[in-house]
Structure formats: C-alpha cells, structure tokens
C-alpha atoms as a PDB file:
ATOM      1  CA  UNK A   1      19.657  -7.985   2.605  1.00  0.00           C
ATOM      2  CA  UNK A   2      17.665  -9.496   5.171  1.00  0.00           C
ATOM      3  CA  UNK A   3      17.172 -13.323   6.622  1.00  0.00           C
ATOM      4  CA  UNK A   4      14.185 -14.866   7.307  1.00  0.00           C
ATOM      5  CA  UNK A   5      14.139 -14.542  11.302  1.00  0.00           C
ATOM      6  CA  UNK A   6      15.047 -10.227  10.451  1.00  0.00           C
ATOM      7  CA  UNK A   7      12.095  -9.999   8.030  1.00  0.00           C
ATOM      8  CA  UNK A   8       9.772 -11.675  10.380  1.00  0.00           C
ATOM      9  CA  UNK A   9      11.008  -9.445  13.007  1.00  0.00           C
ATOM     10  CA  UNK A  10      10.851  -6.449  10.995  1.00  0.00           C
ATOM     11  CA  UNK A  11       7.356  -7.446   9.695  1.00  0.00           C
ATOM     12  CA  UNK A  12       5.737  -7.917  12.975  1.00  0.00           C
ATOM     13  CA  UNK A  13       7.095  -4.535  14.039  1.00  0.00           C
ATOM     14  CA  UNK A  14       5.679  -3.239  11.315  1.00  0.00           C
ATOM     15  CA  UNK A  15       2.261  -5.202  12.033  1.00  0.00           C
ATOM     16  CA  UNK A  16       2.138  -3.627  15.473  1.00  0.00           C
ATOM     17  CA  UNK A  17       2.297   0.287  14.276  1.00  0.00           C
ATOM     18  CA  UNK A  18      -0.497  -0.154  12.118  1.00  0.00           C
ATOM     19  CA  UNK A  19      -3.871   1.389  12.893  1.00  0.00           C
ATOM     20  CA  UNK A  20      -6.987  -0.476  12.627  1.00  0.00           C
ATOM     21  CA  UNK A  21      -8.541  -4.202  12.593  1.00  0.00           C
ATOM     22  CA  UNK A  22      -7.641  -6.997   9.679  1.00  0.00           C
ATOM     23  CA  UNK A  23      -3.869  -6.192   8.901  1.00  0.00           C
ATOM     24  CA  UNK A  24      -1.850  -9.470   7.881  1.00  0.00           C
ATOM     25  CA  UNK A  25       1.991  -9.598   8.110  1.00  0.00           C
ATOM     26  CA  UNK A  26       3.540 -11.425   4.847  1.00  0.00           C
ATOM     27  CA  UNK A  27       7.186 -12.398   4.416  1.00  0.00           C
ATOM     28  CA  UNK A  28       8.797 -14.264   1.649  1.00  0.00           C
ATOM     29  CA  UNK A  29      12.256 -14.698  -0.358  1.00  0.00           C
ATOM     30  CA  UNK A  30      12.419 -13.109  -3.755  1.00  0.00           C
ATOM     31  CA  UNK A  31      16.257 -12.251  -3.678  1.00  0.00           C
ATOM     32  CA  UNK A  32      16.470 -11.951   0.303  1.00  0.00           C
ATOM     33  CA  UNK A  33      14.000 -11.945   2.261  1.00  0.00           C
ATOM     34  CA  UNK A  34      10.842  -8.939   2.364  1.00  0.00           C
ATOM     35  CA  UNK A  35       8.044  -8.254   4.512  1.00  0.00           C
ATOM     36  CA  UNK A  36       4.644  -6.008   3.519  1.00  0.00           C
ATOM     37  CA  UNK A  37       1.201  -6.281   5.736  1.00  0.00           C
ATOM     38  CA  UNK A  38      -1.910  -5.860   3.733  1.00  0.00           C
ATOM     39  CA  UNK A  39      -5.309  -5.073   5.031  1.00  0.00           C
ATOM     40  CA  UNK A  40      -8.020  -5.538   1.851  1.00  0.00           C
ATOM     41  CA  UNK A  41      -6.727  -3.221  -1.310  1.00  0.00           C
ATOM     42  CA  UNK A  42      -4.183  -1.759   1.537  1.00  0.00           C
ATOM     43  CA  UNK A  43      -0.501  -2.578   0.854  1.00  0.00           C
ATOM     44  CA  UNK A  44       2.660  -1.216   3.050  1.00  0.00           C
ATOM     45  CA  UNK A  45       5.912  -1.700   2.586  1.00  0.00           C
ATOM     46  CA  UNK A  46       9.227  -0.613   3.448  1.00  0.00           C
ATOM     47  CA  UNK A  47      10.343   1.873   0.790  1.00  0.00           C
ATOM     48  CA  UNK A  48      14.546   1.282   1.152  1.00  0.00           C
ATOM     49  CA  UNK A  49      16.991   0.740   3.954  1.00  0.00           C
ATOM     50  CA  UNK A  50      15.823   4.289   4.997  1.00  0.00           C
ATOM     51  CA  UNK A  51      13.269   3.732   7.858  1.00  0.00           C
ATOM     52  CA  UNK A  52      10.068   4.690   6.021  1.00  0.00           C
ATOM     53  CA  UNK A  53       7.201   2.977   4.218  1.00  0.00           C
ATOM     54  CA  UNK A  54       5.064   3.606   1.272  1.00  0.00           C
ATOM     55  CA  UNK A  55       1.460   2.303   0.309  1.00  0.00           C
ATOM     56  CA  UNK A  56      -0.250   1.246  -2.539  1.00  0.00           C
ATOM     57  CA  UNK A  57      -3.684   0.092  -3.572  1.00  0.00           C
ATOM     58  CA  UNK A  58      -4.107  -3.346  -4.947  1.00  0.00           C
ATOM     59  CA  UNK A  59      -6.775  -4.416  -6.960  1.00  0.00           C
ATOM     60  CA  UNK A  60      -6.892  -8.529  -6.103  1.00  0.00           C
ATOM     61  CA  UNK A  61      -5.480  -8.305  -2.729  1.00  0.00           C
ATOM     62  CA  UNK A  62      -6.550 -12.067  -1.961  1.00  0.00           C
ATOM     63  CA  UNK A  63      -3.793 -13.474  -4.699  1.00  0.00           C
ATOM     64  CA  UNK A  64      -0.670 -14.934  -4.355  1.00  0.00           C
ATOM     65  CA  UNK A  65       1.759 -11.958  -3.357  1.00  0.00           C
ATOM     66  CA  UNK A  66      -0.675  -8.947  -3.686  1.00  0.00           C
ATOM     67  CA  UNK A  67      -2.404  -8.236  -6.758  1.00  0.00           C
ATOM     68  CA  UNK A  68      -1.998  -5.756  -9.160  1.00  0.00           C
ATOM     69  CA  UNK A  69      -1.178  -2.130  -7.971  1.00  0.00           C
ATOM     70  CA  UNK A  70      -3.844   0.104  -9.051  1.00  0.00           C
ATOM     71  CA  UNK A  71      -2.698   3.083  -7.111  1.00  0.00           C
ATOM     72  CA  UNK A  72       0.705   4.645  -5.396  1.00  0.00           C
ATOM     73  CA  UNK A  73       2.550   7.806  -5.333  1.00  0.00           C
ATOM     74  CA  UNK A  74       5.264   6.380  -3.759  1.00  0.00           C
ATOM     75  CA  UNK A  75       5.283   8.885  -1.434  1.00  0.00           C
ATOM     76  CA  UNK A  76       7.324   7.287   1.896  1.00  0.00           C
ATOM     77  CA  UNK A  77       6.935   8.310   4.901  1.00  0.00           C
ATOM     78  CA  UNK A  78       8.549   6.918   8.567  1.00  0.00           C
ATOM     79  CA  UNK A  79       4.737   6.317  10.011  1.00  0.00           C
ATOM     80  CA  UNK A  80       3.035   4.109   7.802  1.00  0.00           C
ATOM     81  CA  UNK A  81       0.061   4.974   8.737  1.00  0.00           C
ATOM     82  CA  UNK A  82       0.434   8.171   7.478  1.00  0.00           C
ATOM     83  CA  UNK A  83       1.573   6.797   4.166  1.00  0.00           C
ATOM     84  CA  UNK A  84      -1.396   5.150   3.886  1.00  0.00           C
ATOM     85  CA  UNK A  85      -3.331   8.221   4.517  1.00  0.00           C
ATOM     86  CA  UNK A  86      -1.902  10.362   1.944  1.00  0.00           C
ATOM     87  CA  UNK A  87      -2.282   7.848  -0.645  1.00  0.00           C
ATOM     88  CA  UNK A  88      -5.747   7.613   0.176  1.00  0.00           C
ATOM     89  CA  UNK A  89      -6.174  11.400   0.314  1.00  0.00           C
ATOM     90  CA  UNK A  90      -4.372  11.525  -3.611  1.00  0.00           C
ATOM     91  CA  UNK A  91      -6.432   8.669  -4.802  1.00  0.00           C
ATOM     92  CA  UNK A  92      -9.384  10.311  -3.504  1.00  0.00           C
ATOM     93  CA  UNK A  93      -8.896  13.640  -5.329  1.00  0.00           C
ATOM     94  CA  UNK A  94      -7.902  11.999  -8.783  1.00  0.00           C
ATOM     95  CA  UNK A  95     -11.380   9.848  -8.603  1.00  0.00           C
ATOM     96  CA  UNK A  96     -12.745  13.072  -8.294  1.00  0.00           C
ATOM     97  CA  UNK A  97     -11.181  15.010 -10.843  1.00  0.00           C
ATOM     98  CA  UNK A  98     -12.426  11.759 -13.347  1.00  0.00           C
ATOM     99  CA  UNK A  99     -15.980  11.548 -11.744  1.00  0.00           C
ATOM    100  CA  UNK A 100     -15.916  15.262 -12.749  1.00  0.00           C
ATOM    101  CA  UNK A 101     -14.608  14.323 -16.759  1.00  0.00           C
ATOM    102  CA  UNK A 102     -16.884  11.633 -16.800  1.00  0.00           C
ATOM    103  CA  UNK A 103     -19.869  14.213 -16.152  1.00  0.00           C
ATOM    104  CA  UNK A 104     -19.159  16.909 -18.409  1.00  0.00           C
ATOM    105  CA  UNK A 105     -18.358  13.943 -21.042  1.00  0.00           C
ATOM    106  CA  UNK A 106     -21.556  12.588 -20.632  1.00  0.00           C
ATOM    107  CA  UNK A 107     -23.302  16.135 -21.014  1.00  0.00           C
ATOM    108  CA  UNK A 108     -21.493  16.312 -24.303  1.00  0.00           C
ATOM    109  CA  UNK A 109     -22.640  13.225 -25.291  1.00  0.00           C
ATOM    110  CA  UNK A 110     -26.356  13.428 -24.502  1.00  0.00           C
END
C-alpha cells in the first residue's frame, strides 16, 4: 500500500512518460493511497504492484474520480502509452464491427 508522498511520486512519474498535451495527474485515498492521469475520455492506471499500466475510456471524464468506464480490455502493458494505444486500436475495431450491424440492420429494416 502506498502513502500519500509515494503516490504523488509515483503519479508524477507516471505524468512525465505520457505522450501528448492535457494529461492531469490525480491521487487520492480509497484504502491507501492511488494515482491515475486522465487526458479527456483517457484513463491510465497502474494495473498491480507489477510495473505496468492499463487504460480505459471514460464516458464523463470531468466528474468526481473519473466517470463511468465505457471501454477497457484490461490489457497492461509496462509503457502506458502503449496501453493506451491498443485500447484505442480494440475500441476502434468493435465500433466498426457495430457500425457494420447497424447497416445491414437498417437494410433489413427499410
């Protein structure tokens, strides 16, 4: 379990590796003390006491804490940018698959 002054470090560690503008460190006790950074619908984590990170997509990223999750594989991975990545990549190909559904559905329909 971590303090406060261990999740802050960790968190701004964490803040540092990411990639790209707008990514906000949080840390706060529920238990011990956690860390994420979100940037928008973008939420990363660390996934265990095992070095890597997972992401998920959040759907009111502005709320207390960080929405609902919407999307994750909970695929972990030690870069977390790359864990963002492939959860965009698999989110991408299931709104696909649906957009795909949705058409054929609608051709039935008609």
């Amino acid at each position: 379990m971590l303090t406060r002054i261990e999740a802050t470090k960790e968190g701004e560690a964490l803040l540092k590796r990411m990639k790209g503008n707008g990514w906000k460190l949080r840390v706060h006790e529920n238990g011990g003390w956690h860390y994420n950074v979100t940037n928008g619908p973008l939420y990363v984590a660390p996934s265990a006491a095992d070095g890597k990170f997972f992401c998920l997509l959040s759907d009111k990223p502005d709320q207390p804490g960080w929405g609902a999750a919407i999307w994750t594989t909970r695929h972990t991975d030690e870069d977390p940018n790359l864990a963002v990545q492939h959860e965009l990549k698999e989110a991408r190909k299931v709104v696909k698959r649906i957009n795909e559904v949705i058409q054929v559905a609608e051709e039935a329909a008609s």
